[in-house]
Each structure stands twice: as C-alpha cells, then as structure tokens.
C-alpha atoms as a PDB file:
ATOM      1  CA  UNK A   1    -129.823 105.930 -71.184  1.00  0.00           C
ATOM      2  CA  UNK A   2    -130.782 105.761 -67.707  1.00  0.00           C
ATOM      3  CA  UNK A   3    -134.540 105.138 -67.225  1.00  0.00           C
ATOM      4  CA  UNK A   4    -136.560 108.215 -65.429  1.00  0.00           C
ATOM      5  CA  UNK A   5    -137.297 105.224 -62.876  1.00  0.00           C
ATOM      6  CA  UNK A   6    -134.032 105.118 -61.236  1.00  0.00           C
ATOM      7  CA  UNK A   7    -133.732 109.138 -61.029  1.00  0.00           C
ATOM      8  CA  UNK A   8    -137.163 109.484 -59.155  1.00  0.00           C
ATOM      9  CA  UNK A   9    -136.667 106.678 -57.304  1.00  0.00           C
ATOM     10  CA  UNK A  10    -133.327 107.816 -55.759  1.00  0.00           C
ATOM     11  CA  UNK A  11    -135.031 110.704 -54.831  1.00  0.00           C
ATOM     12  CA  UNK A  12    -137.582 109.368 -53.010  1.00  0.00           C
ATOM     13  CA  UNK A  13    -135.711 106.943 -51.012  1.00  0.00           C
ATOM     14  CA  UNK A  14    -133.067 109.198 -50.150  1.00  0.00           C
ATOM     15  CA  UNK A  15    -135.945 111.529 -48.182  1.00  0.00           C
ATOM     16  CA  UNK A  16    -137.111 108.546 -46.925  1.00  0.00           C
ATOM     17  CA  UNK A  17    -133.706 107.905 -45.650  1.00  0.00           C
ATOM     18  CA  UNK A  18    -133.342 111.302 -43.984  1.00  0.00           C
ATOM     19  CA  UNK A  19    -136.940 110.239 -41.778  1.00  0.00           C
ATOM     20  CA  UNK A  20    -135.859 107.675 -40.364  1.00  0.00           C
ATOM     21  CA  UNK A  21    -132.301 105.597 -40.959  1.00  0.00           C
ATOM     22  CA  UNK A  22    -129.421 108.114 -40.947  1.00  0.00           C
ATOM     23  CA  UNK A  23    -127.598 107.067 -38.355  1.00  0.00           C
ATOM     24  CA  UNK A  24    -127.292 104.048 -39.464  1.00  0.00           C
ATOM     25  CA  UNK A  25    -125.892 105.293 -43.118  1.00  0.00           C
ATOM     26  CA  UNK A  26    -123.682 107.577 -41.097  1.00  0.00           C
ATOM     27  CA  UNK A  27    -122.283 104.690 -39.264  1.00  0.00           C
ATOM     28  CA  UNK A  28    -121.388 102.628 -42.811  1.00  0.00           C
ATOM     29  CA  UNK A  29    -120.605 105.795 -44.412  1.00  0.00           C
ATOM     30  CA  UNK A  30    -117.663 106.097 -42.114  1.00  0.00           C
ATOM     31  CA  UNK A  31    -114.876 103.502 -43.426  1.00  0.00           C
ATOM     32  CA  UNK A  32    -116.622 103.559 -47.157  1.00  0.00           C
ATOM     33  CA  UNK A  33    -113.889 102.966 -50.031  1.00  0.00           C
ATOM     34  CA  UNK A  34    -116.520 104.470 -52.140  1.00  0.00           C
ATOM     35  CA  UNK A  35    -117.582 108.152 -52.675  1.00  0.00           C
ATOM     36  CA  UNK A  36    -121.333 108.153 -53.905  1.00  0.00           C
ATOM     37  CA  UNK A  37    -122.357 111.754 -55.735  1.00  0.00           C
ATOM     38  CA  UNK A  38    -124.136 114.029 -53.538  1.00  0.00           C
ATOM     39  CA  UNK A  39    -127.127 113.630 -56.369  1.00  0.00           C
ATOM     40  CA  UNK A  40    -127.644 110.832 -58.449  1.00  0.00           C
ATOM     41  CA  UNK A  41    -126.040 107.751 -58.061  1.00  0.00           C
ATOM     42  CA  UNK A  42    -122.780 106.001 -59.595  1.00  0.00           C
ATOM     43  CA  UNK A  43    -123.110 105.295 -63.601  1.00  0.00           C
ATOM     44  CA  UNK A  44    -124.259 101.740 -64.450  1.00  0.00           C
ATOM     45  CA  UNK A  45    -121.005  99.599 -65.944  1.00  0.00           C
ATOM     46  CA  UNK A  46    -123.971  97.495 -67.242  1.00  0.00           C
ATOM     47  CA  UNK A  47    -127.151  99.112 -68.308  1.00  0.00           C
ATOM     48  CA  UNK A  48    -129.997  96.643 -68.860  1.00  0.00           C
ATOM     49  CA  UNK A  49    -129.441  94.929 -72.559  1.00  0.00           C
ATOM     50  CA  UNK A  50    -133.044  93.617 -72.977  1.00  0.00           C
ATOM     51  CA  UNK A  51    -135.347  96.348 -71.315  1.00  0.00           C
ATOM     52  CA  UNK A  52    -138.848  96.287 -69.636  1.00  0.00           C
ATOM     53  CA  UNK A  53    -140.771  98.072 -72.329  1.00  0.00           C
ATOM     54  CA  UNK A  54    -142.386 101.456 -72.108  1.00  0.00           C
ATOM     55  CA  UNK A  55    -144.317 102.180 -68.607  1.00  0.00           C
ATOM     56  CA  UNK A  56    -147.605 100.580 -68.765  1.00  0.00           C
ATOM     57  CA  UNK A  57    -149.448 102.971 -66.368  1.00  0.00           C
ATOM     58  CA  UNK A  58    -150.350 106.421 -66.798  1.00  0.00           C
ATOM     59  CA  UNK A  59    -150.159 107.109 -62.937  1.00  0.00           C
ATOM     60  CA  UNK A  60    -147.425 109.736 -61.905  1.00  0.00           C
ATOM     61  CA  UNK A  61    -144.718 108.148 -60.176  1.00  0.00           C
ATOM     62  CA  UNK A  62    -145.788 104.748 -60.569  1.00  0.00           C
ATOM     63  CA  UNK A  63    -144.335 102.023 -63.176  1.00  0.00           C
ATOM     64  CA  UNK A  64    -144.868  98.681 -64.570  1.00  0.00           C
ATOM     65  CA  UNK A  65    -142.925  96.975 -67.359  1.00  0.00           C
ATOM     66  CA  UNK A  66    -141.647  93.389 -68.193  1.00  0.00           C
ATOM     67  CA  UNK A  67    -138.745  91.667 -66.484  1.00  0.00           C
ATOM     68  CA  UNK A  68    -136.276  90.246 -67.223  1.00  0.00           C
ATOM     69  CA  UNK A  69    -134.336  93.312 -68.408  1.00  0.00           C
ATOM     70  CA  UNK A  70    -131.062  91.333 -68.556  1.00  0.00           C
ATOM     71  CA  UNK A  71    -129.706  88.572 -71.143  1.00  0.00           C
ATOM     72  CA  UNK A  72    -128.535  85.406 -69.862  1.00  0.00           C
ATOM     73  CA  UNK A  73    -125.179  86.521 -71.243  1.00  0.00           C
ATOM     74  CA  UNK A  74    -124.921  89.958 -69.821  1.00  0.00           C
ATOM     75  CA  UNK A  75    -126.214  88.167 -66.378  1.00  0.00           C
ATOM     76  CA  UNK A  76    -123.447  85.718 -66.814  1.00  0.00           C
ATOM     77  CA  UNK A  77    -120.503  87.828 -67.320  1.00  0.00           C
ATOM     78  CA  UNK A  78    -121.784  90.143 -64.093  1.00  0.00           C
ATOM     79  CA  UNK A  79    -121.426  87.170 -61.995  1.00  0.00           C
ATOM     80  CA  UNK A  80    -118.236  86.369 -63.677  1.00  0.00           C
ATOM     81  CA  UNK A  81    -116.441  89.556 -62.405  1.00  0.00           C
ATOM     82  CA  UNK A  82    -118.790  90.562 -59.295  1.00  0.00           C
ATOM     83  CA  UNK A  83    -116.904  89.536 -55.875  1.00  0.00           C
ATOM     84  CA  UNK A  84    -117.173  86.269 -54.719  1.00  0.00           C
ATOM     85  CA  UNK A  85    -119.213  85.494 -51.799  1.00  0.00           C
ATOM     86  CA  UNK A  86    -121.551  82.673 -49.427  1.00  0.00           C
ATOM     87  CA  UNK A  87    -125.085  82.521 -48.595  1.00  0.00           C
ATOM     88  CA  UNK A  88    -127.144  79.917 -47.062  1.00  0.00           C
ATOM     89  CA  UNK A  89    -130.065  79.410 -49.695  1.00  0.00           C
ATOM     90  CA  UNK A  90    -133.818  79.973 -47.885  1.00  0.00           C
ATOM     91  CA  UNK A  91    -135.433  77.213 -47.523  1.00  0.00           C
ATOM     92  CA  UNK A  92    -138.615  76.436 -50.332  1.00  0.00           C
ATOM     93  CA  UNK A  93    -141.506  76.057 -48.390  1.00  0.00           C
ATOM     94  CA  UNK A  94    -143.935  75.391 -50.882  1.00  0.00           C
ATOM     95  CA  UNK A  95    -146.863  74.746 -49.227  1.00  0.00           C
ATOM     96  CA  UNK A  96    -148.681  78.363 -50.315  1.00  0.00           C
ATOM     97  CA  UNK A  97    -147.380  78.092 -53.838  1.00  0.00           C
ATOM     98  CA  UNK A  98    -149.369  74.183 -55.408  1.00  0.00           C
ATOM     99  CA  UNK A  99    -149.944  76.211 -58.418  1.00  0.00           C
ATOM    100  CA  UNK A 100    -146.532  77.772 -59.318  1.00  0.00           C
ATOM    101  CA  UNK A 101    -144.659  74.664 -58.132  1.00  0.00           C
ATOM    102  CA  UNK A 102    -146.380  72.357 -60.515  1.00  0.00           C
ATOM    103  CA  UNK A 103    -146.508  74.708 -63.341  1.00  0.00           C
ATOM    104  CA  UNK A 104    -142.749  75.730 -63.459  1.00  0.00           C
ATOM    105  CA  UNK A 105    -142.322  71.575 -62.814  1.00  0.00           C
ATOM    106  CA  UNK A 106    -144.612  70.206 -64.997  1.00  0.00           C
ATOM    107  CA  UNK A 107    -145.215  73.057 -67.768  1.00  0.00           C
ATOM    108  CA  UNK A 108    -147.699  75.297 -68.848  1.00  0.00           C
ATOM    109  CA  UNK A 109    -147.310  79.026 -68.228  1.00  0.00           C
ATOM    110  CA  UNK A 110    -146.281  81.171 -65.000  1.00  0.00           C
ATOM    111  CA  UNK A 111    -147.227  85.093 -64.889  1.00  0.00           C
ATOM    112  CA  UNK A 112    -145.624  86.650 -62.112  1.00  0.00           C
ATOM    113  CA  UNK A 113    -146.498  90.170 -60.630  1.00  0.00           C
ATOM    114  CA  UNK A 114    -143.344  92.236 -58.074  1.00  0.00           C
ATOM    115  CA  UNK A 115    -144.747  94.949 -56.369  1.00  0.00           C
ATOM    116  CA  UNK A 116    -142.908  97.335 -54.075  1.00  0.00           C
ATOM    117  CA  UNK A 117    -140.362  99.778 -54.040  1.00  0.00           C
ATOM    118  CA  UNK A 118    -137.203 100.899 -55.480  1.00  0.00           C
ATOM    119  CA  UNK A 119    -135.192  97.695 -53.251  1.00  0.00           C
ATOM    120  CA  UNK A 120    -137.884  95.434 -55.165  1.00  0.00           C
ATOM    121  CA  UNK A 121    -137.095  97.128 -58.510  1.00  0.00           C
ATOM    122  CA  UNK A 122    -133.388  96.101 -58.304  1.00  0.00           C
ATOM    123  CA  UNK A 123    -134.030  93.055 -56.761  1.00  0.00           C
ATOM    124  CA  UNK A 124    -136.282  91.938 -60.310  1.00  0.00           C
ATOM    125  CA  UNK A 125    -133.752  94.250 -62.600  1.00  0.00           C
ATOM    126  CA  UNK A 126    -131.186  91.250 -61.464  1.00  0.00           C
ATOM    127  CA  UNK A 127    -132.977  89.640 -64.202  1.00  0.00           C
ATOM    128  CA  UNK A 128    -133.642  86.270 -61.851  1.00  0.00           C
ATOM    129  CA  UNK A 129    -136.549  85.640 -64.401  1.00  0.00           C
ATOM    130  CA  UNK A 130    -134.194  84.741 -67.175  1.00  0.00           C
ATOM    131  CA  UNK A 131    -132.567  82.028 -64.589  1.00  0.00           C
ATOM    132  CA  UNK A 132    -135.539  80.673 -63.434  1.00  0.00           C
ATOM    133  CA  UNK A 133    -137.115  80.391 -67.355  1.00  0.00           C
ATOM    134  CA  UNK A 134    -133.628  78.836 -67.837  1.00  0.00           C
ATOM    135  CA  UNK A 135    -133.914  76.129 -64.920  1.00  0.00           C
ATOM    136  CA  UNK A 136    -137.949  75.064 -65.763  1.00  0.00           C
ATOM    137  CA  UNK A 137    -137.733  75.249 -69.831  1.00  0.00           C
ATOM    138  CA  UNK A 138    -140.525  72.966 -69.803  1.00  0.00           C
ATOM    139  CA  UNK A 139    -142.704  76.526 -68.419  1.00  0.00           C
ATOM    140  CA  UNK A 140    -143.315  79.821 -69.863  1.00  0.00           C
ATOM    141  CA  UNK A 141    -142.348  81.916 -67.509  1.00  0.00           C
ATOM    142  CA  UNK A 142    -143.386  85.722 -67.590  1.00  0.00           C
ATOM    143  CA  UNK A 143    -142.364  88.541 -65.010  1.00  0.00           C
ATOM    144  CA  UNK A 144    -143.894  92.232 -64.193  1.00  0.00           C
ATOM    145  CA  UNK A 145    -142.788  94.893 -62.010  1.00  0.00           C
ATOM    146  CA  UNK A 146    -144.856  97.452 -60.234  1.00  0.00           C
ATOM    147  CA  UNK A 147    -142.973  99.669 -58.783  1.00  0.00           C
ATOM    148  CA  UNK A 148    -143.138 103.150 -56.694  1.00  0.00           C
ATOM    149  CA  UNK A 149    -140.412 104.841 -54.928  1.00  0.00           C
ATOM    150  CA  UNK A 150    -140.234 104.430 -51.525  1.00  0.00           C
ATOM    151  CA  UNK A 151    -143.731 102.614 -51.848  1.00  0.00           C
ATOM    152  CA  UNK A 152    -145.326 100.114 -50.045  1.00  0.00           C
ATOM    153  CA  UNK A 153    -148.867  98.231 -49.312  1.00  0.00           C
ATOM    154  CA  UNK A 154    -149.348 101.519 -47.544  1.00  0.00           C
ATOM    155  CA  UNK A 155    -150.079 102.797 -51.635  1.00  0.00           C
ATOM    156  CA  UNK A 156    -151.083 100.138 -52.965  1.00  0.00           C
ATOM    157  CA  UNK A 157    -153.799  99.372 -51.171  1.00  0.00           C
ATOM    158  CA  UNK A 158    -155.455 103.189 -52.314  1.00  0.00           C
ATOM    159  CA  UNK A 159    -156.609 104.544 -55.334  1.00  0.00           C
ATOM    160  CA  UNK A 160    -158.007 100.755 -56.210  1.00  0.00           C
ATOM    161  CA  UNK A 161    -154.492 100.119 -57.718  1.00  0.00           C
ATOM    162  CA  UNK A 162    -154.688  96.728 -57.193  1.00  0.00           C
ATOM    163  CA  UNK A 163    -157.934  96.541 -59.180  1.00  0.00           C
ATOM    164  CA  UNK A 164    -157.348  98.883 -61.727  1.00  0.00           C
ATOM    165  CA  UNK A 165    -153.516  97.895 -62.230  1.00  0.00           C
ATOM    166  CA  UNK A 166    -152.968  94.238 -61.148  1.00  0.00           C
ATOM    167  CA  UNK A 167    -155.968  92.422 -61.457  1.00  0.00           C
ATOM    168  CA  UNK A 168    -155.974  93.137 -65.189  1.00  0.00           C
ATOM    169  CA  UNK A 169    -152.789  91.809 -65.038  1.00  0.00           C
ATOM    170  CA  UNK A 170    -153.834  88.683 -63.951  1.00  0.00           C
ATOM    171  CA  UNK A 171    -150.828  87.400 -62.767  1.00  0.00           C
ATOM    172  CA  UNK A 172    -150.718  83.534 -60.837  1.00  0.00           C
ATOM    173  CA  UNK A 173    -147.707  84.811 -58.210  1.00  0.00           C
ATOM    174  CA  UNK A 174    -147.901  87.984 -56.930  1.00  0.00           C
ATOM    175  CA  UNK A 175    -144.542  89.124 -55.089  1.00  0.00           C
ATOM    176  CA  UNK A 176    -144.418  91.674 -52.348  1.00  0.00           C
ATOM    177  CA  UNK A 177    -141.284  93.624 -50.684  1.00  0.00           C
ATOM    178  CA  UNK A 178    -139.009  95.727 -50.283  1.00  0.00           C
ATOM    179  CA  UNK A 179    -137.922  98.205 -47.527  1.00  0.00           C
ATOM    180  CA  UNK A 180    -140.685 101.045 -47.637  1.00  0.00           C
ATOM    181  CA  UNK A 181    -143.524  98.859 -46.014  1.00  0.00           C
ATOM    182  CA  UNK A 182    -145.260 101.086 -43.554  1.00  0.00           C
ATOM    183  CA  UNK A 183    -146.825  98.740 -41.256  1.00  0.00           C
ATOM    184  CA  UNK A 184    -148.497  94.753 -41.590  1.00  0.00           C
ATOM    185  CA  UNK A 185    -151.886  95.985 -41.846  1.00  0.00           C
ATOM    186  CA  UNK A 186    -151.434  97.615 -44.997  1.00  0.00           C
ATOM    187  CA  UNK A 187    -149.775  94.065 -46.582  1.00  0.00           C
ATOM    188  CA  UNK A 188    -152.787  92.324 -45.571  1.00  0.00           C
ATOM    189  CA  UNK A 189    -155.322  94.856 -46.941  1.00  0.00           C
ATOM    190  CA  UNK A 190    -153.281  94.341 -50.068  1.00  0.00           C
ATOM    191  CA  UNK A 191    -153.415  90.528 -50.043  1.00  0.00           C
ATOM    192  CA  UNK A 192    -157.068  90.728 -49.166  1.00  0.00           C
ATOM    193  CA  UNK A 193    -157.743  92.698 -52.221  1.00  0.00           C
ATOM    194  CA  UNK A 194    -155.636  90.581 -54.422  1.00  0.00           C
ATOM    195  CA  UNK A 195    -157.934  87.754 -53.370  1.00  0.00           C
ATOM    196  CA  UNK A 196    -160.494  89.154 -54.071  1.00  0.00           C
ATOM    197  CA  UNK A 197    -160.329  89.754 -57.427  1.00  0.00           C
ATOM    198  CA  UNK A 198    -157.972  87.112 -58.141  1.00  0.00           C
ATOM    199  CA  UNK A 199    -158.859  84.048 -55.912  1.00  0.00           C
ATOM    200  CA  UNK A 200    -156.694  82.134 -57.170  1.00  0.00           C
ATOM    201  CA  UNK A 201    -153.459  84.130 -56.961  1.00  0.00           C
ATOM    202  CA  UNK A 202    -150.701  82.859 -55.041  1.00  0.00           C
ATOM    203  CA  UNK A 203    -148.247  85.356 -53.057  1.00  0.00           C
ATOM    204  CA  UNK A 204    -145.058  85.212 -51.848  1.00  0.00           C
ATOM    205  CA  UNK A 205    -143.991  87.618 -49.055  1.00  0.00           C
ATOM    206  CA  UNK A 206    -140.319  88.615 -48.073  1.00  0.00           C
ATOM    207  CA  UNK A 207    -138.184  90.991 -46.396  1.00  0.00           C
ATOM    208  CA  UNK A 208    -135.729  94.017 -47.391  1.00  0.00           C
ATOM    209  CA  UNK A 209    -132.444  94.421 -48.458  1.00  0.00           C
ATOM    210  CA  UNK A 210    -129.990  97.209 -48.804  1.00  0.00           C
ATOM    211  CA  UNK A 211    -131.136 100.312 -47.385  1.00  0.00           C
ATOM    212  CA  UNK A 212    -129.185 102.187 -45.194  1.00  0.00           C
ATOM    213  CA  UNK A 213    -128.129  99.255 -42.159  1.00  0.00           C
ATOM    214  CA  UNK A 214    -125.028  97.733 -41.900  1.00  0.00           C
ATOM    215  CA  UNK A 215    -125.155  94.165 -42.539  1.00  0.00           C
ATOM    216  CA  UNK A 216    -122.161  93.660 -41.026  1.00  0.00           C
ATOM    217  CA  UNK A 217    -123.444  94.703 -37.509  1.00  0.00           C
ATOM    218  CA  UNK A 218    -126.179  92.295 -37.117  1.00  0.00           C
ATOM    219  CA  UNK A 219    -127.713  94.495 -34.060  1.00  0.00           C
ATOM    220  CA  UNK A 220    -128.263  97.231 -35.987  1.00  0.00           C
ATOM    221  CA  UNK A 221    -129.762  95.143 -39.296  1.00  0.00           C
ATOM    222  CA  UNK A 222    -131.899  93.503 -37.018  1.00  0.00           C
ATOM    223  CA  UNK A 223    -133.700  96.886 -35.721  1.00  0.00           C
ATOM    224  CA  UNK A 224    -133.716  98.073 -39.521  1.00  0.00           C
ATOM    225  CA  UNK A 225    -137.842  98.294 -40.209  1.00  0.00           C
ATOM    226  CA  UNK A 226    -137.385  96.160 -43.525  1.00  0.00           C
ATOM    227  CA  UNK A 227    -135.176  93.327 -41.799  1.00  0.00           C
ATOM    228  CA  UNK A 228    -135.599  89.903 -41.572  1.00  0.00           C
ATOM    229  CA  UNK A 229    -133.718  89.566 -38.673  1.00  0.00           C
ATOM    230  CA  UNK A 230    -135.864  91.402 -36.347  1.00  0.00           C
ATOM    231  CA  UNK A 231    -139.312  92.222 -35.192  1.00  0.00           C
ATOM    232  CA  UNK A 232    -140.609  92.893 -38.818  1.00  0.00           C
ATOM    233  CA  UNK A 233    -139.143  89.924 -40.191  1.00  0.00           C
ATOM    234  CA  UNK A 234    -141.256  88.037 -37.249  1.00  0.00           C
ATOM    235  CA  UNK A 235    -144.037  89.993 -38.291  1.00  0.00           C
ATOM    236  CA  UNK A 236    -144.165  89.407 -41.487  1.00  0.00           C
ATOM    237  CA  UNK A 237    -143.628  85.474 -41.257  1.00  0.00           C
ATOM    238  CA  UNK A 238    -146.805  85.572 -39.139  1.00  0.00           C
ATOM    239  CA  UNK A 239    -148.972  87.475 -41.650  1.00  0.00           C
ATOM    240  CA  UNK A 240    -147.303  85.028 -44.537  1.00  0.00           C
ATOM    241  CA  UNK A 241    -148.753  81.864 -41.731  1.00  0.00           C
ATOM    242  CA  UNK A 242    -152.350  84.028 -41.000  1.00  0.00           C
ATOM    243  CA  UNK A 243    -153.236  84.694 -44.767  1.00  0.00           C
ATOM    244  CA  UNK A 244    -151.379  81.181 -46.388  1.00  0.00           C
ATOM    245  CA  UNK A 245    -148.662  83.027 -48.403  1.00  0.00           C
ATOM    246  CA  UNK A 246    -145.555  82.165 -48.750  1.00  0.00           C
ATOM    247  CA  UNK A 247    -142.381  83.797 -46.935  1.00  0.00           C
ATOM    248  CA  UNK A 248    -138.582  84.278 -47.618  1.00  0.00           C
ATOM    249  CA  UNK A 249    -136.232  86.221 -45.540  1.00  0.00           C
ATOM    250  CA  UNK A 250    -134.133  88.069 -48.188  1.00  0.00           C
ATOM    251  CA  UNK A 251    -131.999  89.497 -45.691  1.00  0.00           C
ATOM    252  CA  UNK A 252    -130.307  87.082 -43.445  1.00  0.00           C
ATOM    253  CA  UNK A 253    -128.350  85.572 -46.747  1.00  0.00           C
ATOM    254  CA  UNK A 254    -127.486  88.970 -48.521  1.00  0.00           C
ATOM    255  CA  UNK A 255    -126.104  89.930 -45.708  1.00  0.00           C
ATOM    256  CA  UNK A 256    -124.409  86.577 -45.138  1.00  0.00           C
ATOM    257  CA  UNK A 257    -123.202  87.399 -48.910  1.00  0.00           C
ATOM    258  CA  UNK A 258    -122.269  90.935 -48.131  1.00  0.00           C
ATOM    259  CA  UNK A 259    -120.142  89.330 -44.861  1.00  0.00           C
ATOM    260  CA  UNK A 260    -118.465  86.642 -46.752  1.00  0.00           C
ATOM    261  CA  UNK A 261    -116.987  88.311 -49.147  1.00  0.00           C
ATOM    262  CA  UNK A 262    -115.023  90.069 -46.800  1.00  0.00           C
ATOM    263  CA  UNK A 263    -115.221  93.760 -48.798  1.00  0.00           C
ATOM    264  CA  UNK A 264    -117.124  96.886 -47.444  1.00  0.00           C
ATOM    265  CA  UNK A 265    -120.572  96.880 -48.118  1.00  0.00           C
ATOM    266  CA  UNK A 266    -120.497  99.955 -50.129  1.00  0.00           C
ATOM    267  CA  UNK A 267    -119.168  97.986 -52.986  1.00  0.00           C
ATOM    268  CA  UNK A 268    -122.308  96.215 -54.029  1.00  0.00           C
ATOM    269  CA  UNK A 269    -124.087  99.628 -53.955  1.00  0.00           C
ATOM    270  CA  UNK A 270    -124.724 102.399 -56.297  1.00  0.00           C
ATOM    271  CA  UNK A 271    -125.807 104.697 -53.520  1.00  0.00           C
ATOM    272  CA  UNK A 272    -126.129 105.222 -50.078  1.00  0.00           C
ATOM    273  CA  UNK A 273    -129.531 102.854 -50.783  1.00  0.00           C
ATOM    274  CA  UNK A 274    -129.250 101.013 -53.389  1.00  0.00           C
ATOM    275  CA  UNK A 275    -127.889  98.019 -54.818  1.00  0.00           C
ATOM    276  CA  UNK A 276    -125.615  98.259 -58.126  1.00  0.00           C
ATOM    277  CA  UNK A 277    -124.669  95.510 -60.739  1.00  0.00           C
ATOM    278  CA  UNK A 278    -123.492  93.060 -58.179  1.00  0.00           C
ATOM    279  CA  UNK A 279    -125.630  93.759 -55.645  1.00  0.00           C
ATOM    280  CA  UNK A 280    -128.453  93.323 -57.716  1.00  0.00           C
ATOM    281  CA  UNK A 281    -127.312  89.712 -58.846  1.00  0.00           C
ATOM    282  CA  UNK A 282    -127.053  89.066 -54.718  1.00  0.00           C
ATOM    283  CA  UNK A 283    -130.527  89.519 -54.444  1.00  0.00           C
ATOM    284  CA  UNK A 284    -131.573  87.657 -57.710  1.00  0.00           C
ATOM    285  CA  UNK A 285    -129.553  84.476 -56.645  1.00  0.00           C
ATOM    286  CA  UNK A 286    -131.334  84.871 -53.513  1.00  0.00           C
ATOM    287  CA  UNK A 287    -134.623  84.986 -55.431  1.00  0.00           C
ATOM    288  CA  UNK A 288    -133.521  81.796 -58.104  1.00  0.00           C
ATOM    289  CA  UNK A 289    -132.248  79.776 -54.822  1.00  0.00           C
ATOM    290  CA  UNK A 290    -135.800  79.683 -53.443  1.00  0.00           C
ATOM    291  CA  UNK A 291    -137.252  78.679 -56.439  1.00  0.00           C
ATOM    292  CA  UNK A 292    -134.917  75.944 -57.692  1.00  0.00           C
ATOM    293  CA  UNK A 293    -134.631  73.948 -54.284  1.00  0.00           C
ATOM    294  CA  UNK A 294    -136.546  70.890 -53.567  1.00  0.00           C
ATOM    295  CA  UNK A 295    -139.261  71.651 -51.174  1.00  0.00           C
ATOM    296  CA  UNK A 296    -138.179  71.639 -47.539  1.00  0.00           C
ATOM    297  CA  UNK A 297    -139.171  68.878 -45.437  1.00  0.00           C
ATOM    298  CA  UNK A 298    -141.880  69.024 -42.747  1.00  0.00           C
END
C-alpha cells in the first residue's frame, strides 16, 4: 500500500512546481520516453519491505518515522537492475562532524535526524542507513525522517517544531535539504535553534536533487533554486562555513549520474518531481559515498 506520505506530498510539490519551475519541466518534458499520470505518480516496482513505522507526530501534513525502510537485499537487487551510471563521490570534509566520525569509527551509537521535503524523503527512503550500518558494524546506527511536502527551514523554524519535535528526538546528526528551502535565513534560524537545545548536535547541510531542471543542461540546473551548481549552492556552502556545519553538494554527482548513463532523465523518476526506485538509490549512494570516504585532505 502506498503510504498517505507520497500522495500529499506529490501534491504539494507539484503546486510548488507550477510557482516557479515550469519551464524548465516543459523543456525535459519534451523528448520524455516516459508518460507520468496527470495525478499521482507511476506505481512503485518496489514498495519499501521494512517500513518506517506509524507517523510519530500528530501535526497535519507533517511526518516522522524510522529509516531505513529498505532491506539490504531488496536495496541490492535495485542496484542490480537500475541503469548503470558515474559519479564523482563528494569529498568528506569532516571537520564539523568529530562526533559522528569517531562514533561510526570507533563504536558506540549514532542517531541521525533528515529534515526537509519530499526530495529529502526519497533521498532517506533509498535506505542509505542500512549501507552505512553495514560499512561501520562496530556502531549502532539509527535514522529519522521529518518530513513536509514542499517544506523547508521556512516551517520548521515555526510552531517551535524543532523543540517540540526534534529536540525530544535527540538526535547527534541532524540532516537538512532538499529543494523547497525558501531562503538561507530560515536554515540558520533552524540551526540556531537546534543548538540551542541540543548543543551538541552536529549538522550536515546539502543541496537538491530532482525537481523539475534538466541535469543534462548544466545552465539551466545551475539557476534551479535547490542547485548546487549555482548561487544557492554558494550560499549554502557559506552558511555550512559561518555556523561550522558540514556541506555536500548532492547535485553536481546525480546529475553526473543522470549524464553518464546516457538515458533520459525521466527514467530515474516517478514524476515530473520525483525520484523513483533508481533514482532514489542515486541519491543514497551519493549519501553512503560521503560517509565511507577517508576524510579529505587540507
């Protein structure tokens, strides 16, 4: 059964799509092999086999359950049959993240906290937690997602969400991302308040993914509000520097992934927006990649 999460979600992004980024859809729409449903999206070939629990807020259109929603196995034999493809892994840049480094290296136990939109919910339903508990076995690794379509810090940052839903939480890594981020300001009230109640959290920022921009025409990712590859990613990087969090561009290598493999975007999505199966396990190898490589050199 398909989780209310995806329906509302859908919903949501696709009006935020019709602000702001149709032209750009248009554009990709125009060779597309695939025909998406005019409501909805395209049936899952592989719905989640573990699950993320029952909602654990009562707040309308919010959610938070446990990740990872996917076995090992059922992870494995997407990546068996999704299409090949190349990305240049981010570099680790550990410096912000002491704490998570040296407990997924040296044991103990690692709560992480993703909090975002609908792009951050696929990115986590990749089920990336169950490969990084795999690569540090010596660490207990456990994953939430906080999710709200089409949300970002701009949310967050009201209704004391952060200290009514996350704090209690209290989660060592806090993720943020996505493609819904209104504007920087909004990110940092959200890291300020995360500090605040959790001074010892460590937070790792990065960019969007999917969406509506081609990521074959780099021009047009670049001016996509969520990119890496353009004024938000340079944004963004300097808030990560300001406030000491950490900072991956998730877009630069999906769409290197997206380019490599030589096929039309449109078949790593579910929708005009979103990612499906395989385009979820682009993003999660993204994720894993930053995580599992030695720390860059300075």
């Amino acid at each position: 059964m398909i989780r209310p999460v995806y329906i509302w979600m859908w919903g949501v992004m696709l009006l935020w799509v019709a602000s702001g980024l149709w032209c750009a859809q248009a554009d990709m729409m125009a060779d597309a092999p695939v025909k998406f449903p005019e409501k909805g999206a395209l049936p899952a070939k592989y719905p989640p086999d573990v699950g993320g629990g029952t909602n654990q807020v009562a707040e309308k259109d919010y959610y938070l359950f446990r990740t990872p929603e996917r076995s090992l196995a059922q992870i494995a034999q997407i990546q068996k049959e999704m299409p090949p493809g190349k990305f240049t892994p981010p570099a680790a840049d550990w410096r912000y993240l002491p704490r998570t480094r040296q407990r997924l290296t040296e044991g103990g136990s690692l709560r992480l906290l993703a909090m975002g939109d609908s792009i951050v919910n696929d990115t986590m339903r990749s089920g990336w937690v169950a490969k990084l508990q795999e690569a540090y076995p010596q660490c207990q690794v456990e994953g939430l997602v906080y999710v709200r379509g089409g949300g970002g810090c701009q949310h967050y940052k009201e209704e004391q969400r952060v200290q009514k839903v996350v704090a209690p939480r209290k989660p060592d890594l806090v993720l943020i991302g996505g493609i819904s981020q209104r504007d920087i300001e909004s990110i940092r009230e959200v890291i300020r308040q995360l500090r605040n109640e959790l001074p010892e959290v460590e937070i790792l920022l990065f960019t969007g993914a999917f969406g509506t921009a081609d990521p074959r025409d780099a021009e047009a990712l670049a001016k996509a509000r969520y990119s890496g590859m353009g004024s938000y990613g340079k944004a963004l990087k300097q808030l990560a520097e300001e406030e000491k969090c950490a900072y991956l561009d998730l877009t630069t290598p999906w769409a290197e992934y997206i380019r490599s493999s030589g096929l039309h975007p449109h078949l790593f999505y579910r929708d005009v927006v979103h990612a499906n199966e395989y385009g979820e396990q682009i993003l999660g190898q993204i994720m894993l990649s930053f995580f599992t490589r030695p720390a860059a050199s300075r």
